[in-house]
Protein backbone atom coordinates (compact mmCIF):
# COMPACT_ATOMS: atom_id res chain seq x y z
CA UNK A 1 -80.32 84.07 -117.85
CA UNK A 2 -77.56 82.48 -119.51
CA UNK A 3 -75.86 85.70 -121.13
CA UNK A 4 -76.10 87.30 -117.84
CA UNK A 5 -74.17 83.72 -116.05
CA UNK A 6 -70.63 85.16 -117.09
CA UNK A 7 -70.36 88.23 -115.50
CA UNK A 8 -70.78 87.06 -111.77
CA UNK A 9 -68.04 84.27 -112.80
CA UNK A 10 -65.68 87.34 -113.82
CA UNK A 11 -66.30 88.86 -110.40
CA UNK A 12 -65.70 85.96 -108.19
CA UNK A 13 -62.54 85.15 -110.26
CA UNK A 14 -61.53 88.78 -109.91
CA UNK A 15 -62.36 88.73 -106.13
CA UNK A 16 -60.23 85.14 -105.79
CA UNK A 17 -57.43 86.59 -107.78
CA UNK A 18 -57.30 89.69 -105.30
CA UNK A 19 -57.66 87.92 -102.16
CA UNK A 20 -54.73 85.75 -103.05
CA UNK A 21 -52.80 88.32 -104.03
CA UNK A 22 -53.75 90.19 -100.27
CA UNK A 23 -53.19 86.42 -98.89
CA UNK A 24 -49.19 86.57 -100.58
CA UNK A 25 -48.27 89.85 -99.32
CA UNK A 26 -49.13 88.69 -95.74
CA UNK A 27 -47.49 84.90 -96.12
CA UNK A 28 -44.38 86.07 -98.51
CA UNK A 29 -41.86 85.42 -95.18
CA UNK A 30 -43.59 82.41 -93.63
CA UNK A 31 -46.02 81.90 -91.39
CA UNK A 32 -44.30 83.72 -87.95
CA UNK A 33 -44.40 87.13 -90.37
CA UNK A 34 -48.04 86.55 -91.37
CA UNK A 35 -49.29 86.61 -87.87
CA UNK A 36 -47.38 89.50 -86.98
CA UNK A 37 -48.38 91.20 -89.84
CA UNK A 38 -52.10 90.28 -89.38
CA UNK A 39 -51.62 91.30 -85.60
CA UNK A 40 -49.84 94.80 -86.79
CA UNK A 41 -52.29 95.58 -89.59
CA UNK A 42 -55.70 95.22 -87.29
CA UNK A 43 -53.40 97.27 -84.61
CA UNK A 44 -53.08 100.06 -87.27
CA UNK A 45 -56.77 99.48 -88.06
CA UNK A 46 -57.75 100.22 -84.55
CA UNK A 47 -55.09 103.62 -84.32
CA UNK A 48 -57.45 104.53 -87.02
CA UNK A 49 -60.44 104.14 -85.77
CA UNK A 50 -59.84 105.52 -82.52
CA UNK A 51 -58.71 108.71 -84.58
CA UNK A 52 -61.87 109.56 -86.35
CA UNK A 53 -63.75 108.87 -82.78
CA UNK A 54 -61.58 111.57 -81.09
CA UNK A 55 -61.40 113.63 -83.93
CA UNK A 56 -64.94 114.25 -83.75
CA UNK A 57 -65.06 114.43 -80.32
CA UNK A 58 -62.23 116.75 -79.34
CA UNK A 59 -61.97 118.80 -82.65
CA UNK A 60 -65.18 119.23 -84.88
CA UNK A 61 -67.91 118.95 -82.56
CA UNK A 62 -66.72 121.82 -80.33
CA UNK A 63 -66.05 125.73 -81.02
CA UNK A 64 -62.27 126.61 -82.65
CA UNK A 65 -61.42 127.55 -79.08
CA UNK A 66 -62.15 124.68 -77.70
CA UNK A 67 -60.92 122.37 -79.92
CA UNK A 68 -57.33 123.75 -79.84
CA UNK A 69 -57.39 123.40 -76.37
CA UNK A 70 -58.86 119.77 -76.87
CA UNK A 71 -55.62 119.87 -79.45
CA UNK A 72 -53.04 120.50 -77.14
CA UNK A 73 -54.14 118.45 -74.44
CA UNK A 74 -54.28 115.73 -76.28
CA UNK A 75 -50.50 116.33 -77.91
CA UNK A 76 -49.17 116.55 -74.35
CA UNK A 77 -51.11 113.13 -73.89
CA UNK A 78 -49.39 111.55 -76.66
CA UNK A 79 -46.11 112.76 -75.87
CA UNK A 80 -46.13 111.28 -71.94
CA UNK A 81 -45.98 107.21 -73.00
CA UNK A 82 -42.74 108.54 -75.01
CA UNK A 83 -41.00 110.87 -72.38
CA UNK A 84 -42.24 109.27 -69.41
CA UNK A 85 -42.73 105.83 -69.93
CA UNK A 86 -40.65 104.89 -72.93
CA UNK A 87 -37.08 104.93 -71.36
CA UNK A 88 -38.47 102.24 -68.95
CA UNK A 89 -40.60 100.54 -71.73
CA UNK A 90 -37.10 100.24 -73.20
CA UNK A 91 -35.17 99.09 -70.62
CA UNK A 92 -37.84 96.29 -69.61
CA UNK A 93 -37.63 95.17 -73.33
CA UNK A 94 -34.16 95.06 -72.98
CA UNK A 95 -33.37 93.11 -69.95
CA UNK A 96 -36.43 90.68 -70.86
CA UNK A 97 -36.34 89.91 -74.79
CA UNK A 98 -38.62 87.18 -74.32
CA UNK A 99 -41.63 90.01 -73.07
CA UNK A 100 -41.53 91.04 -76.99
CA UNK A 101 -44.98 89.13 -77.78
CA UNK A 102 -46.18 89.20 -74.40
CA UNK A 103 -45.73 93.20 -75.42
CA UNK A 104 -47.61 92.75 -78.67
CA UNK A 105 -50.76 90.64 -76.60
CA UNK A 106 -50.83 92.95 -74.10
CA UNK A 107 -50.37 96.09 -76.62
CA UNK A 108 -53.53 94.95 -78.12
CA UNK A 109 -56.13 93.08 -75.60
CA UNK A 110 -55.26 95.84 -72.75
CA UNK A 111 -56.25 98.29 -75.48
CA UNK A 112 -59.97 96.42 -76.22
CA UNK A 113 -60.37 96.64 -72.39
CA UNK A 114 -59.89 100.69 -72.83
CA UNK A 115 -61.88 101.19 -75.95
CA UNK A 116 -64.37 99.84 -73.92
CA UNK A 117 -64.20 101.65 -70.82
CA UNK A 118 -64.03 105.02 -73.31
CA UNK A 119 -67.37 104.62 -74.06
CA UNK A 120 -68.82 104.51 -70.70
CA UNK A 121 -66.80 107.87 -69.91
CA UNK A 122 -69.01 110.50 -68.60
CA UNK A 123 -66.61 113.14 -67.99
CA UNK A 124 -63.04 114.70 -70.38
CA UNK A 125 -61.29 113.80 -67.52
CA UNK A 126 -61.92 110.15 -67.61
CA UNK A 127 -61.89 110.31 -71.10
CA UNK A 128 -58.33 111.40 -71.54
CA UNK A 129 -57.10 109.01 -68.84
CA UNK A 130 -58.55 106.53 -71.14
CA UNK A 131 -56.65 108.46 -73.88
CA UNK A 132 -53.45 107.93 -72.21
CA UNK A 133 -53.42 104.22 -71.13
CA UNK A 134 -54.30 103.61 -75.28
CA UNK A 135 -51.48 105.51 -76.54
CA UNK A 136 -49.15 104.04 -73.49
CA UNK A 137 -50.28 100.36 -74.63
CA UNK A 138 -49.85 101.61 -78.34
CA UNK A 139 -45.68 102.65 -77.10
CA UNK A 140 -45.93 98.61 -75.45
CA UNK A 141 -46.96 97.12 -78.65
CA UNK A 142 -44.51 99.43 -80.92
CA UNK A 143 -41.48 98.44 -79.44
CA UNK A 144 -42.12 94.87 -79.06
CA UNK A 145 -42.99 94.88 -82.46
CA UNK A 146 -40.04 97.03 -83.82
CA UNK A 147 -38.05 93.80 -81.66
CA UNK A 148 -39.65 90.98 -82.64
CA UNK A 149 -39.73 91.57 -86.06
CA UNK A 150 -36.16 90.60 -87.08
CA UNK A 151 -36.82 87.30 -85.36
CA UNK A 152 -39.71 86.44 -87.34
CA UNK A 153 -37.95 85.90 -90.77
CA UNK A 154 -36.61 83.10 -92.35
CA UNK A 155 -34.00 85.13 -93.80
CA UNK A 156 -32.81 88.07 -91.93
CA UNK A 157 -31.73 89.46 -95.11
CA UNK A 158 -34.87 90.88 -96.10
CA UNK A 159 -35.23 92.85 -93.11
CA UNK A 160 -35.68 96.20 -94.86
CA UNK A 161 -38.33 94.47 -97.38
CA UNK A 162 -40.17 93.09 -94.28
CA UNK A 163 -40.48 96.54 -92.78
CA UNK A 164 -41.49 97.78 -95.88
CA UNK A 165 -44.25 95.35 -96.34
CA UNK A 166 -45.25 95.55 -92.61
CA UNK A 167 -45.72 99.51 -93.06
CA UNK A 168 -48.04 98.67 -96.19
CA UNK A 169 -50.07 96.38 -94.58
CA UNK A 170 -50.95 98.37 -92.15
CA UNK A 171 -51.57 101.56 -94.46
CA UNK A 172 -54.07 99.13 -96.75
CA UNK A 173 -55.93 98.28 -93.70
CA UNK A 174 -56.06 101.54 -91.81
CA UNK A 175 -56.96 103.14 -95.42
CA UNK A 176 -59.86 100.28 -95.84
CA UNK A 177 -61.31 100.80 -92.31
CA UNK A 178 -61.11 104.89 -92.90
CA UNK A 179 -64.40 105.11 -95.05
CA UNK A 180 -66.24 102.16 -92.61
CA UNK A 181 -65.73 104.25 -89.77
CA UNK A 182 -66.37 107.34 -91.26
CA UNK A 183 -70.15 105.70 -92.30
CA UNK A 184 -70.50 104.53 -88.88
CA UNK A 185 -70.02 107.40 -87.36
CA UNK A 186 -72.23 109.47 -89.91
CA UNK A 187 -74.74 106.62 -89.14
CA UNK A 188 -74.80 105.67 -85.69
CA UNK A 189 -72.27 108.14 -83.85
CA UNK A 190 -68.79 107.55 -82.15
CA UNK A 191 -69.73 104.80 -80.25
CA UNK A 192 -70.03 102.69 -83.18
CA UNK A 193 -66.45 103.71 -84.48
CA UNK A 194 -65.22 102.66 -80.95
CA UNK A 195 -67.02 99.07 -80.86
CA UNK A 196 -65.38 98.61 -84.58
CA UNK A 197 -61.85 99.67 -82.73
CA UNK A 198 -62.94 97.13 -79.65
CA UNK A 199 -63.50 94.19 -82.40
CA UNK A 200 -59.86 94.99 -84.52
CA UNK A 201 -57.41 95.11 -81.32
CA UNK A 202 -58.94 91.94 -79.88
CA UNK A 203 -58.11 90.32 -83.57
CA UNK A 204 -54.84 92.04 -83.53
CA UNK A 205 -54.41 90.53 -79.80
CA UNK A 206 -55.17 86.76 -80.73
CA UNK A 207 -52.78 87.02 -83.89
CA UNK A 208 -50.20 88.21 -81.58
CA UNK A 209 -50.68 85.07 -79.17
CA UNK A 210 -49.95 82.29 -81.87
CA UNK A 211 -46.80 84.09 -82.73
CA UNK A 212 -44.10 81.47 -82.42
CA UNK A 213 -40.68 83.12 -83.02
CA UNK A 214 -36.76 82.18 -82.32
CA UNK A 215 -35.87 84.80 -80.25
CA UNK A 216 -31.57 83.66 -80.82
CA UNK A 217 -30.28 86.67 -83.51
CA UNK A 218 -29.93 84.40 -86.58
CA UNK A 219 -26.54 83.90 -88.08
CA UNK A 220 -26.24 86.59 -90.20
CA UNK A 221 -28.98 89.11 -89.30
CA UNK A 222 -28.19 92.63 -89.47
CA UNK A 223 -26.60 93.97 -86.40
CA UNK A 224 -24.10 90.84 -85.61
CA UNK A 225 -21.69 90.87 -87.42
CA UNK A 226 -21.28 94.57 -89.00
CA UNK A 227 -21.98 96.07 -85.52
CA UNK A 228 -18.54 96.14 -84.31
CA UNK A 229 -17.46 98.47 -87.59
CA UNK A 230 -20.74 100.17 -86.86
CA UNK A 231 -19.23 101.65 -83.82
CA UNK A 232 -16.50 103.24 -85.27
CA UNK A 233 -16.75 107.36 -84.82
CA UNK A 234 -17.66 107.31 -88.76
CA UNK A 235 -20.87 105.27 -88.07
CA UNK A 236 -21.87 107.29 -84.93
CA UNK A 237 -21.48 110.43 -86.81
CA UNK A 238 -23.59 108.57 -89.67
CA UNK A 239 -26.58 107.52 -87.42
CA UNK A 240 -26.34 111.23 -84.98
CA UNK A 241 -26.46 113.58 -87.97
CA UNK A 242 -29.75 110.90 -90.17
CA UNK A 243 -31.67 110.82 -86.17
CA UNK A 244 -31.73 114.48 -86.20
CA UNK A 245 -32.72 114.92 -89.83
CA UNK A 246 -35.66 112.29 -89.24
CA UNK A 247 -36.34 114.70 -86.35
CA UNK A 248 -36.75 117.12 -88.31
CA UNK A 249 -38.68 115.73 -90.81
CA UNK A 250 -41.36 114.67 -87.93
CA UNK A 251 -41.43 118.16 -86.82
CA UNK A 252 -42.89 119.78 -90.16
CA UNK A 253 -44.78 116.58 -90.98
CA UNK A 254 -46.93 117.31 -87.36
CA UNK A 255 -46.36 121.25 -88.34
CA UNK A 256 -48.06 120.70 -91.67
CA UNK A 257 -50.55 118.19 -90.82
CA UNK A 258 -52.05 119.89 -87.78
CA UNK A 259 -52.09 123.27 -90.09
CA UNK A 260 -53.87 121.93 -92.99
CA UNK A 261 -56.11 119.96 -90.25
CA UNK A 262 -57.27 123.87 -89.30
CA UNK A 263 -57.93 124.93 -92.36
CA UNK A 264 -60.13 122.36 -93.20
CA UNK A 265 -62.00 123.26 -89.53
CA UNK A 266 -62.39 126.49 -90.53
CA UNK A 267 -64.27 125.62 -93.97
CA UNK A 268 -66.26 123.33 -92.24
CA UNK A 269 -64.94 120.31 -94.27
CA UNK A 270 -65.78 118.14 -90.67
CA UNK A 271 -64.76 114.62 -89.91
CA UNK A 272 -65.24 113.74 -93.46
CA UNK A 273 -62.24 116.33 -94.60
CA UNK A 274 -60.64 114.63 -91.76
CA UNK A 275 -60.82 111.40 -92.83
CA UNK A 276 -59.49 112.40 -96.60
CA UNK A 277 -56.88 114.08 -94.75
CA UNK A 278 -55.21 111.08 -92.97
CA UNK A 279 -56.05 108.69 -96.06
CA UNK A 280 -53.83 111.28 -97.75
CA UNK A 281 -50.85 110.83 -95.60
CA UNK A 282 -51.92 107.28 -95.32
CA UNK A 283 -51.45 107.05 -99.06
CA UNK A 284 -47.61 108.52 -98.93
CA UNK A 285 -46.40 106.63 -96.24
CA UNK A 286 -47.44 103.27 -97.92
CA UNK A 287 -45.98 104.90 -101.25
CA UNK A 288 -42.89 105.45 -99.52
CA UNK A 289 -42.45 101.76 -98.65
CA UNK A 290 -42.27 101.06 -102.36
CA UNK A 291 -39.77 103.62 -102.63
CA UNK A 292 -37.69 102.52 -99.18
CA UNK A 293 -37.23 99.27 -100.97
CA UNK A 294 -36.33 100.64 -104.29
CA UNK A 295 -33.32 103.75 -102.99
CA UNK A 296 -32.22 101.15 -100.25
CA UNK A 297 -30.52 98.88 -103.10
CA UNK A 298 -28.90 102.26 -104.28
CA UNK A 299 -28.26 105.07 -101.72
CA UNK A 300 -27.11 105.38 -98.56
CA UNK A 301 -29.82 106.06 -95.57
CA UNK A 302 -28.80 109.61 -95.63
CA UNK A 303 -29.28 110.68 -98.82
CA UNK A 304 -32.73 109.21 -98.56
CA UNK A 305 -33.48 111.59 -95.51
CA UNK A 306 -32.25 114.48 -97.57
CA UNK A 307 -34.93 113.72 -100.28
CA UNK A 308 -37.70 113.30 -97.70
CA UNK A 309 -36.66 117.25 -96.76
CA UNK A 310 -36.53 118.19 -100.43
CA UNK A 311 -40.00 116.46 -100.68
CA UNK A 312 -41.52 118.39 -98.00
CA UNK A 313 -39.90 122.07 -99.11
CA UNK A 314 -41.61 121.28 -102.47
CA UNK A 315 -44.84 120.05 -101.78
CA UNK A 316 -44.87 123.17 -99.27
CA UNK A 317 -43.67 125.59 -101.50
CA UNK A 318 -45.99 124.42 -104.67
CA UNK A 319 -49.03 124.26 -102.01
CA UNK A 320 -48.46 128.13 -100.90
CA UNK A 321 -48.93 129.02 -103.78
CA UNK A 322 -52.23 127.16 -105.10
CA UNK A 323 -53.91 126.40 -101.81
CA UNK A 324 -57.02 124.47 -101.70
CA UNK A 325 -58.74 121.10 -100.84
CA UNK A 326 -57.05 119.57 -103.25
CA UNK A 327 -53.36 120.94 -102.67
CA UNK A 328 -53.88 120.16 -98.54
CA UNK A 329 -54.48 116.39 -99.42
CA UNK A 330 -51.12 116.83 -101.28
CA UNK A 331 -49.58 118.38 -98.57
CA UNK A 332 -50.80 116.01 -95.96
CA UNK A 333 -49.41 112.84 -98.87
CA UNK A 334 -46.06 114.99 -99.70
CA UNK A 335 -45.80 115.05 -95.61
CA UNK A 336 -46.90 111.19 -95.02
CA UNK A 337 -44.43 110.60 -97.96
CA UNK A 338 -41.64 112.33 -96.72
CA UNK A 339 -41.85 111.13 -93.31
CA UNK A 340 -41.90 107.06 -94.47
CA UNK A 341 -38.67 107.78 -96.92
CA UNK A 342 -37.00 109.45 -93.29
CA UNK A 343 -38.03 106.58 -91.26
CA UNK A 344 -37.68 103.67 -93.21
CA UNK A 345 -33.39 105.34 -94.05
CA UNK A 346 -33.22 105.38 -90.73
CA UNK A 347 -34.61 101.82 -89.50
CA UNK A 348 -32.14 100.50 -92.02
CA UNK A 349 -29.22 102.31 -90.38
CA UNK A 350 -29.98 101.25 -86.95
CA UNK A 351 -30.72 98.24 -87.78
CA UNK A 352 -27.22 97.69 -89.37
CA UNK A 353 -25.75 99.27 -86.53
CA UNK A 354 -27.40 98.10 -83.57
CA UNK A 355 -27.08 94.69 -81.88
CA UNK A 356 -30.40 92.84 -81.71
CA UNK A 357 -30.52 92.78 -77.77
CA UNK A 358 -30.44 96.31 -78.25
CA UNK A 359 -32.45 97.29 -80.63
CA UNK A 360 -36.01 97.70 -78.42
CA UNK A 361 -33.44 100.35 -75.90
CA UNK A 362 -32.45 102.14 -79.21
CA UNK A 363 -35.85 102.17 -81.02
CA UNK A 364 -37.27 103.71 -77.67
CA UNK A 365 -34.94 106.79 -77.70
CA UNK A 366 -35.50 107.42 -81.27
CA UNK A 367 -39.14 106.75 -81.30
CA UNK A 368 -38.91 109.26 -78.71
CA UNK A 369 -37.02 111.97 -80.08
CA UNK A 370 -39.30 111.60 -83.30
CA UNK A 371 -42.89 112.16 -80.98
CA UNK A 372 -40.93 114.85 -78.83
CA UNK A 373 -40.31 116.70 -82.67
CA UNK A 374 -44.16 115.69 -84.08
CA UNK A 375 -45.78 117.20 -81.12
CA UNK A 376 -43.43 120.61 -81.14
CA UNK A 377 -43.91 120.83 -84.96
CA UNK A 378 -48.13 119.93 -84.37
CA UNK A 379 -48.39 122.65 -81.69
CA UNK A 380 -47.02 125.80 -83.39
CA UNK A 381 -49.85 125.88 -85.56
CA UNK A 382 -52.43 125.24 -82.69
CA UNK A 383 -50.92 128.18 -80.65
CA UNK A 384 -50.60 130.28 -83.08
CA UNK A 385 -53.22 131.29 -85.89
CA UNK A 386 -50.69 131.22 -88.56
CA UNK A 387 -52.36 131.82 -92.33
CA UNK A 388 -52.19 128.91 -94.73
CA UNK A 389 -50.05 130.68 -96.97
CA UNK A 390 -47.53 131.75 -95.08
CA UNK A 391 -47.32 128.93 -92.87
CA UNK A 392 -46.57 126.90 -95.79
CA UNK A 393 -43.58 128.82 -96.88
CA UNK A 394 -42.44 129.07 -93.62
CA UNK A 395 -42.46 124.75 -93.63
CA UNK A 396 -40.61 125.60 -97.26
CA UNK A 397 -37.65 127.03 -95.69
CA UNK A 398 -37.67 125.80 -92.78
CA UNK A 399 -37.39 122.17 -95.05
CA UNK A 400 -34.33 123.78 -97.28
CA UNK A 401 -32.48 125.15 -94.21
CA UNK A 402 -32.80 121.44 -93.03
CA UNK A 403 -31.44 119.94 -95.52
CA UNK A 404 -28.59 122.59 -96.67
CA UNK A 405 -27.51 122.03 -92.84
CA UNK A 406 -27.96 117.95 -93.06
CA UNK A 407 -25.62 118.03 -96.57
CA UNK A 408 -22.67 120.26 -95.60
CA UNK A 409 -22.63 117.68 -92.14
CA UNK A 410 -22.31 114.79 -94.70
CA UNK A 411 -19.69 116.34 -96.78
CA UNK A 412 -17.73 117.15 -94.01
CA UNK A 413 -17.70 113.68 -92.43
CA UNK A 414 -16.73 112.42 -96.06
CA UNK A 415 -14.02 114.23 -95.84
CA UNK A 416 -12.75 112.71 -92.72
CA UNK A 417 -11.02 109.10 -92.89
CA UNK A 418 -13.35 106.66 -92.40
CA UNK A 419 -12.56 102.73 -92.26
CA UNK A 420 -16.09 101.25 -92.44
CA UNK A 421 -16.87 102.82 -96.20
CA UNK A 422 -19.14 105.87 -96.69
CA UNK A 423 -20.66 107.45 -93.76
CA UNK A 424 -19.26 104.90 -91.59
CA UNK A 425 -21.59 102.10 -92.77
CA UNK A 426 -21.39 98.52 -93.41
CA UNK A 427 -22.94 97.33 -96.58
């Protein structure tokens, strides 16, 4: 009995030692950033259980027709909050800063109410309705957050850090509810994933509600001082040519997710080949908020949106060429890689360049731009039965063109006089 005492002991102090390490990364900015980061990690949690529900719904339980049907519909679905709704999302965030957690509450709680009412739908009409007020409540809570967040720090300073470890949270909790749902769905069918979606969004809504935040931009936060040489033609050039380039990026990252998704259909990898798919991408966003952290002491945002291209030409290229299970989870990390390096570059710029009573208008139009380019780049292969092969070169080139384009704009605005520094931007 006594030789066998120790080794329980090890685990509990290695389970101690890892829950306080979980505990730091959620309390490192004080306690308004650890309830928004509890509230936006059980928000991803639910996004991701929702997923696999739908997923096997709309796309593996029904014939290939079907399911790109299902497909489309359900792109169009996501793209409405963004096109229709956002511009006034952004405008009521705008006029009424103070709606930012009321956005995050609602974001979350009116979401329970949904998952709910999804699984008493009897008909894909109702369904999809359903669909579409969770994805319009997921735009609410997005902006708000995207808002709120540079009010919740002690020290404005380590905005890009606080994104960073925001967009990790979530990843490590999306990533640990993956394999749950996955069981209970194996187990005990969708229903089950949608009750564990119900619980997670009505934790995420609580969290939200004990936010206490200063909602007066701090003496120097980003976006006060250096937005005045932020608006100089330099800096507008700067921010045009890295919004299209993030574009861009979102386009093959839907384009080569939605792809490889099809392939694995057609070898009947299921919801299970699903599920490795997104934990995949998962896996290279949440890299890529190591990296954000690490080229944002060192480059400019736009050369870090030229390496998300050159990440995605290679990983598209190399895949062509050995394709497999193995080489479409690297596609699907390369893509969620690629797309985190883009987005984080490009939070950083705006947030330098954009006053904080304007940033929930501004992260609106981009977040809108960015779905607009997901759901072109996601349909092409869902249209059109394109083999994996060449569809991956075609994402290759498509990737160098990209960037060769995205460079030679840089160089020439280099070349231009500029009084703000490089590309306009104030370090």
């Amino acid at each position: 009995m006594s030789s066998a005492s120790p080794q329980p002991s090890k685990i509990s102090r290695a389970t101690r030692a890892v829950g306080r390490k979980i505990e730091g990364q959620f309390s490192r900015h004080g306690w308004a950033f650890r309830r928004l980061a509890i509230s936006h990690a059980t928000n991803v949690a639910g996004d991701a259980l929702v997923a696999l529900a739908l997923a096997d719904t709309l796309f593996f339980s029904v014939p290939t027709t079907e399911a790109r049907g299902n497909v489309v519909a359900f792109l169009l679905l996501t793209l409405a909050p963004f096109a229709v709704i956002g511009p006034l999302l952004g405008s009521i965030v705008h006029r009424l800063p103070r709606s930012h957690r009321a956005g995050l509450a609602l974001g979350s709680l009116g979401r329970v109410v949904l998952v709910v009412a999804m699984m008493r739908a009897e008909t894909d009409l109702v369904m999809l309705s359903m669909v579409f007020g969770i994805l319009v409540l997921s735009r609410i809570y997005g902006i708000s957050r995207s808002s709120i967040l540079p009010t919740a720090l002690p020290n404005p300073a380590d905005l890009v850090e606080a994104n960073a470890r925001l967009a990790r949270l979530g990843i490590l909790a999306g990533g640990a509810v993956l394999p749950i749902g996955l069981g209970a769905i194996n187990l005990l069918g969708n229903m089950a994933a949608l009750v564990l979606a119900a619980g997670v969004f009505a934790w995420s809504g609580i969290a939200a509600l004990g936010l206490r935040v200063d909602l007066r931009p701090a003496a120097g936060e980003p976006g006060t001082e250096a937005v005045p040489a932020a608006r100089s033609p330099a800096s507008r050039r700067a921010v045009r040519h890295a919004r299209i380039a993030t574009a861009i990026v979102r386009l093959l990252n839907g384009y080569l997710l939605l792809l490889v998704a099809f392939v694995f259909r057609d070898n009947e990898a299921g919801i299970v080949g699903f599920g490795s798919l997104l934990l995949a991408a998962g896996a290279g966003f949440g890299v890529s908020s190591l990296l954000a952290q690490f080229l944002a002491r060192r480059l400019h945002e736009e050369p870090m949106v030229v390496a998300a291209l050159a990440l995605e030409a290679a990983a598209a290229f190399i895949s062509a060429h050995v394709f497999g299970v193995w080489s479409a989870a690297a596609v699907a990390f390369f893509a969620g890689l690629a797309w985190g390096t883009a987005k984080f570059g490009y939070d950083g710029l705006l947030h330098a360049s954009v006053r904080p009573e304007d940033r929930g208008r501004t992260f609106t139009y981009s977040e809108t731009l960015f779905q607009l380019a997901w759901v072109v780049g996601a349909v092409i292969p869902v249209l059109v039965r394109i083999p994996a092969t060449l569809g991956l070169v075609l994402a290759g080139c498509a990737a160098l063109l990209a960037q060769v384009v995205l460079v030679s704009a840089l160089l020439i605005s280099m070349a231009e006089p500029a009084d703000t520094g490089p590309y306009g931007l104030h370090r």
